[in-house]
Protein backbone atom coordinates (compact mmCIF):
# COMPACT_ATOMS: atom_id res chain seq x y z
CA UNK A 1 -114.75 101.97 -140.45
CA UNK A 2 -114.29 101.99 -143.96
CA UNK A 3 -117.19 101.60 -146.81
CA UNK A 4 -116.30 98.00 -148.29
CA UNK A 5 -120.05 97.93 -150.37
CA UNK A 6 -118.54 97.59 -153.36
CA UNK A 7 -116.41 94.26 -152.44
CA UNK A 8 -119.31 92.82 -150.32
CA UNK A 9 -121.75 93.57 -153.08
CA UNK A 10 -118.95 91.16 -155.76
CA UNK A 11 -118.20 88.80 -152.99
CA UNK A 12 -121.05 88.54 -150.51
CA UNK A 13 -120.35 87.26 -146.49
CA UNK A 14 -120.79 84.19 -145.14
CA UNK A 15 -119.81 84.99 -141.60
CA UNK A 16 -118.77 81.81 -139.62
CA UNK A 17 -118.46 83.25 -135.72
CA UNK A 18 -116.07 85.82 -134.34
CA UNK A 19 -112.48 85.96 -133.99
CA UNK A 20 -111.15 85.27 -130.09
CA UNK A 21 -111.56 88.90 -128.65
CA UNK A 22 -108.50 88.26 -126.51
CA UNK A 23 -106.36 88.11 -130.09
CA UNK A 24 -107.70 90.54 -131.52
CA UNK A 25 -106.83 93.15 -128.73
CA UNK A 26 -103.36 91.66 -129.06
CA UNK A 27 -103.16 93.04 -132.38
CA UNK A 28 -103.73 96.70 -131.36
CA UNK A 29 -100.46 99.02 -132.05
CA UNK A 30 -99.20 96.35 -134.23
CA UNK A 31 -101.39 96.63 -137.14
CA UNK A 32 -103.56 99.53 -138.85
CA UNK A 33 -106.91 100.43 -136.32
CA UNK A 34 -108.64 99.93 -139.67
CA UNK A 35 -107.46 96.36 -139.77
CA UNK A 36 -108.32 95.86 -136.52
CA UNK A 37 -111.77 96.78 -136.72
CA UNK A 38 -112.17 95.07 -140.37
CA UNK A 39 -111.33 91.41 -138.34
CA UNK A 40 -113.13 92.56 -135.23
CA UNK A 41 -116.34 93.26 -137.29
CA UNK A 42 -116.22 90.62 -140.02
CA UNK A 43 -115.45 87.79 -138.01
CA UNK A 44 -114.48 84.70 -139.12
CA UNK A 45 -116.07 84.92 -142.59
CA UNK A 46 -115.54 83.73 -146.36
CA UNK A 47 -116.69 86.68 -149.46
CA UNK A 48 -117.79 85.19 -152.40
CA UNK A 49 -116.57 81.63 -151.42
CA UNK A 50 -113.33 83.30 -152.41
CA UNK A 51 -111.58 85.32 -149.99
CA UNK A 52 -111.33 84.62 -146.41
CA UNK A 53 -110.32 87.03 -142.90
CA UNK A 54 -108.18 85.21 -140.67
CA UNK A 55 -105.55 85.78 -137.82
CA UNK A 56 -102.21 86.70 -138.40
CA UNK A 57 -100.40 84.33 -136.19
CA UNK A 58 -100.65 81.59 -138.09
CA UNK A 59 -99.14 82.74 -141.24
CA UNK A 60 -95.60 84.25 -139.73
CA UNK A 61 -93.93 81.07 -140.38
CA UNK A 62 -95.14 80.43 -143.48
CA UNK A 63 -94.10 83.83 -144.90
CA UNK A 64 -90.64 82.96 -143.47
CA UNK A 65 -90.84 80.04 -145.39
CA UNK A 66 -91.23 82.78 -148.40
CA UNK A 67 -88.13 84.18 -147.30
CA UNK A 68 -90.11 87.48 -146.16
CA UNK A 69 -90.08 88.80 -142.93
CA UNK A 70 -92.72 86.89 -141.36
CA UNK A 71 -93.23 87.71 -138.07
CA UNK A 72 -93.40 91.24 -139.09
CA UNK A 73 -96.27 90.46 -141.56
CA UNK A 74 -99.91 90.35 -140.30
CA UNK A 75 -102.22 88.58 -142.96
CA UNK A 76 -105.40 89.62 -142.43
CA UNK A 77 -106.94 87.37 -145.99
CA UNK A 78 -106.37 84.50 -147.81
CA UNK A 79 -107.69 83.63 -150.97
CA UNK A 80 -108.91 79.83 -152.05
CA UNK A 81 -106.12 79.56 -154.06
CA UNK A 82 -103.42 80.17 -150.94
CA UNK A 83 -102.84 83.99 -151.96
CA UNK A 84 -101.83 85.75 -148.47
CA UNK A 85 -103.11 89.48 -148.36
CA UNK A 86 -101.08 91.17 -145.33
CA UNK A 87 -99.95 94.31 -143.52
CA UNK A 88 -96.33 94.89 -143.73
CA UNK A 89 -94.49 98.20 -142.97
CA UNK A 90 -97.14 100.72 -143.40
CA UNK A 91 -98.66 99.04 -146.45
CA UNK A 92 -100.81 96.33 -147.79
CA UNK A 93 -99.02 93.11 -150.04
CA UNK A 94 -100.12 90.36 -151.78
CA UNK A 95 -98.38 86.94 -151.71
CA UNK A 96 -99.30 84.47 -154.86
CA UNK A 97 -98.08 81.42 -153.74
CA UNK A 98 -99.03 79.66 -157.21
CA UNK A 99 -96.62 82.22 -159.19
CA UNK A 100 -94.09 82.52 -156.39
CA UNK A 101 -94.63 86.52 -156.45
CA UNK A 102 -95.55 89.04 -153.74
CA UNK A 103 -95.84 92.94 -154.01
CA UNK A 104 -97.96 95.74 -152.27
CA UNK A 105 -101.41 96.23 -153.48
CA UNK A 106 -100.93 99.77 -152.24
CA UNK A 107 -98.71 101.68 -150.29
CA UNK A 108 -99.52 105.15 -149.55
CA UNK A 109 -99.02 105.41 -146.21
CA UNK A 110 -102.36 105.99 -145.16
CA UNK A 111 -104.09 102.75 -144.11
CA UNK A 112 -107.15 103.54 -144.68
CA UNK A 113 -107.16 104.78 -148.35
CA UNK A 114 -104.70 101.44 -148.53
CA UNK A 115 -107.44 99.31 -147.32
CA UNK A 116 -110.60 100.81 -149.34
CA UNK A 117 -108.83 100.83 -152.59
CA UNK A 118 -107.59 97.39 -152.49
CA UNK A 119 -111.39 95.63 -151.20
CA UNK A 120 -113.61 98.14 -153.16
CA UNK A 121 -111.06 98.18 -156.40
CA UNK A 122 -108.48 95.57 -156.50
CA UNK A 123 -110.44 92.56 -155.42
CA UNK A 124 -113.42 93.68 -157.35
CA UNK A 125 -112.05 94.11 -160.80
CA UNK A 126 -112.07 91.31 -163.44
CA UNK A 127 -109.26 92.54 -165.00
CA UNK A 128 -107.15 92.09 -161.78
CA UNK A 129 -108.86 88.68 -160.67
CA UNK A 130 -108.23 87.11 -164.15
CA UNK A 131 -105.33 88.20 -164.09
CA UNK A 132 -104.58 85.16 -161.49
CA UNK A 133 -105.47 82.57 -163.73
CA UNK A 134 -106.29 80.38 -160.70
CA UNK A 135 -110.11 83.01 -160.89
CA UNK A 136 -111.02 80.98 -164.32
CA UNK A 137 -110.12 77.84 -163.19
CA UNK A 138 -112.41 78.72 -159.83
CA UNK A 139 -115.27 79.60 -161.92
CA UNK A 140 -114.76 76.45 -164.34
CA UNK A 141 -114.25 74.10 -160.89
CA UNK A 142 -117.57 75.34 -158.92
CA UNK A 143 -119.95 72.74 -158.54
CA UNK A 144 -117.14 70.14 -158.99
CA UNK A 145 -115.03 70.18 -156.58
CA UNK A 146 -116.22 70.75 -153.00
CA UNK A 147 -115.71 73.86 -151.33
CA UNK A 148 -112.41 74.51 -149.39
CA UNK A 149 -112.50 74.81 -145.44
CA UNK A 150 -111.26 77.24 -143.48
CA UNK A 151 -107.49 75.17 -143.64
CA UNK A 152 -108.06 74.37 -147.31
CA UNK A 153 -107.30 75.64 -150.76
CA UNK A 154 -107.45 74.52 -154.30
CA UNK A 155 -104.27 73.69 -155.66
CA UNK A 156 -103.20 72.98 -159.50
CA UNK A 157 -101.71 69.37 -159.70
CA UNK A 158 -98.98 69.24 -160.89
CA UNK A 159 -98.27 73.29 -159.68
CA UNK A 160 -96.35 75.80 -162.04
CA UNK A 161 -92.99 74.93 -160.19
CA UNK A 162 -93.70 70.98 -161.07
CA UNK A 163 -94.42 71.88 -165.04
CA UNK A 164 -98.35 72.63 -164.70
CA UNK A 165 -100.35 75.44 -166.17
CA UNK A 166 -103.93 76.44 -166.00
CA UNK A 167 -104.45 75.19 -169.04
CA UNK A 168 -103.20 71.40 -168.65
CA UNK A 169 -103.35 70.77 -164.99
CA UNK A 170 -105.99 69.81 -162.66
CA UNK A 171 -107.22 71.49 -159.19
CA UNK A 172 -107.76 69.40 -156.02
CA UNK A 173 -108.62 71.07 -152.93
CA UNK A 174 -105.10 70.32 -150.44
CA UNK A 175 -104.33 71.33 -146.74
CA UNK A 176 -103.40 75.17 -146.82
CA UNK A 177 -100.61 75.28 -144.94
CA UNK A 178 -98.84 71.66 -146.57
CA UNK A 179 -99.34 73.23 -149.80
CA UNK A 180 -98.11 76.71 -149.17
CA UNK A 181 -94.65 75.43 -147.49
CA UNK A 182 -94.38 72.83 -150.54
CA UNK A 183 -94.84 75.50 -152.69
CA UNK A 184 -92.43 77.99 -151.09
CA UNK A 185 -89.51 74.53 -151.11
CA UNK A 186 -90.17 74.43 -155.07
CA UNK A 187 -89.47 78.16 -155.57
CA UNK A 188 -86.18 78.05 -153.23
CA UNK A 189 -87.92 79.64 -150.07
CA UNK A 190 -87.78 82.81 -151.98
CA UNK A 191 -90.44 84.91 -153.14
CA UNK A 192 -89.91 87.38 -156.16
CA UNK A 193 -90.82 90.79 -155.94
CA UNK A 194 -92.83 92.06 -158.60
């Protein structure tokens, strides 16, 4: 398994139960062993009240929705603000549903290194979590808003698609799945490569 300290130690576990065994062997050969064994071991968990591990299965249609190849993507994380992290031909991607882009956080071809590069570097630098302005808004919204369940995110009303920004709209915390396919209608079912 591979050392995740530095992510756990920015975005500590709150582990929830574990993940059906039964769907979790069906994901063997179709994702990264490394992937595998992250779900298998973390459970059903949320980091930092941020990021949370979940199965893929839910998540092919909405990536369709996206216009990407859905049931050939296996997310593995979502973020609070609907971002979809996922394995997808031999590399890991990011979708931002609030921007309407997607692109690989890494892409080596070796899992692994994939994997511990983007928990114990991408999802632990400021630089690359304010870069989403939805992290600022998160910060400025704790102890507001209640917390998002597991089929929850916060949402800007109105979104970027409807004329929002971060700096003149408000959050609300929405059903995840509602928001991501209204979200994915706004930007023409396609999502832009960065």
């Amino acid at each position: 398994m591979v050392d995740i300290t530095k992510f756990l130690e920015r975005h500590p576990k709150v582990k929830y139960g574990a993940f059906n065994p039964v769907k979790i062997s069906q994901l063997r050969g179709k994702i990264p062993t490394i992937l595998v064994e992250f779900l298998e071991n973390e459970g059903r968990a949320i980091f930092g009240g941020m990021f949370r591990t979940v199965l893929p299965e839910s998540y092919h249609e909405i990536l369709i929705d996206w216009g990407l190849p859905g049931s050939d993507c296996y997310v593995i994380m979502t973020s609070v603000f609907g971002n979809l992290i996922y394995f997808y031909n031999d590399g890991l991607y990011g979708l931002n549903p609030n921007t309407g882009i997607y692109g690989a956080f890494m892409d080596s071809g070796d899992p692994e290194v994939d994997f511990s590069v983007m928990m114990n570097n991408h999802l632990v630098m400021d630089l690359i979590l304010n870069s989403d302005f939805m992290f600022p808004l998160f910060e400025k919204y704790q102890g507001i808003l209640r917390k998002p369940n597991e089929n929850e995110v916060y949402a800007l009303r109105p979104s970027i698609p409807e004329g929002g920004s971060p700096e003149s709209s408000e959050m609300e915390v929405v059903d995840l799945a509602k928001h991501l396919s209204i979200l994915a209608q706004l930007y023409d079912n396609r999502a832009i490569e960065e």
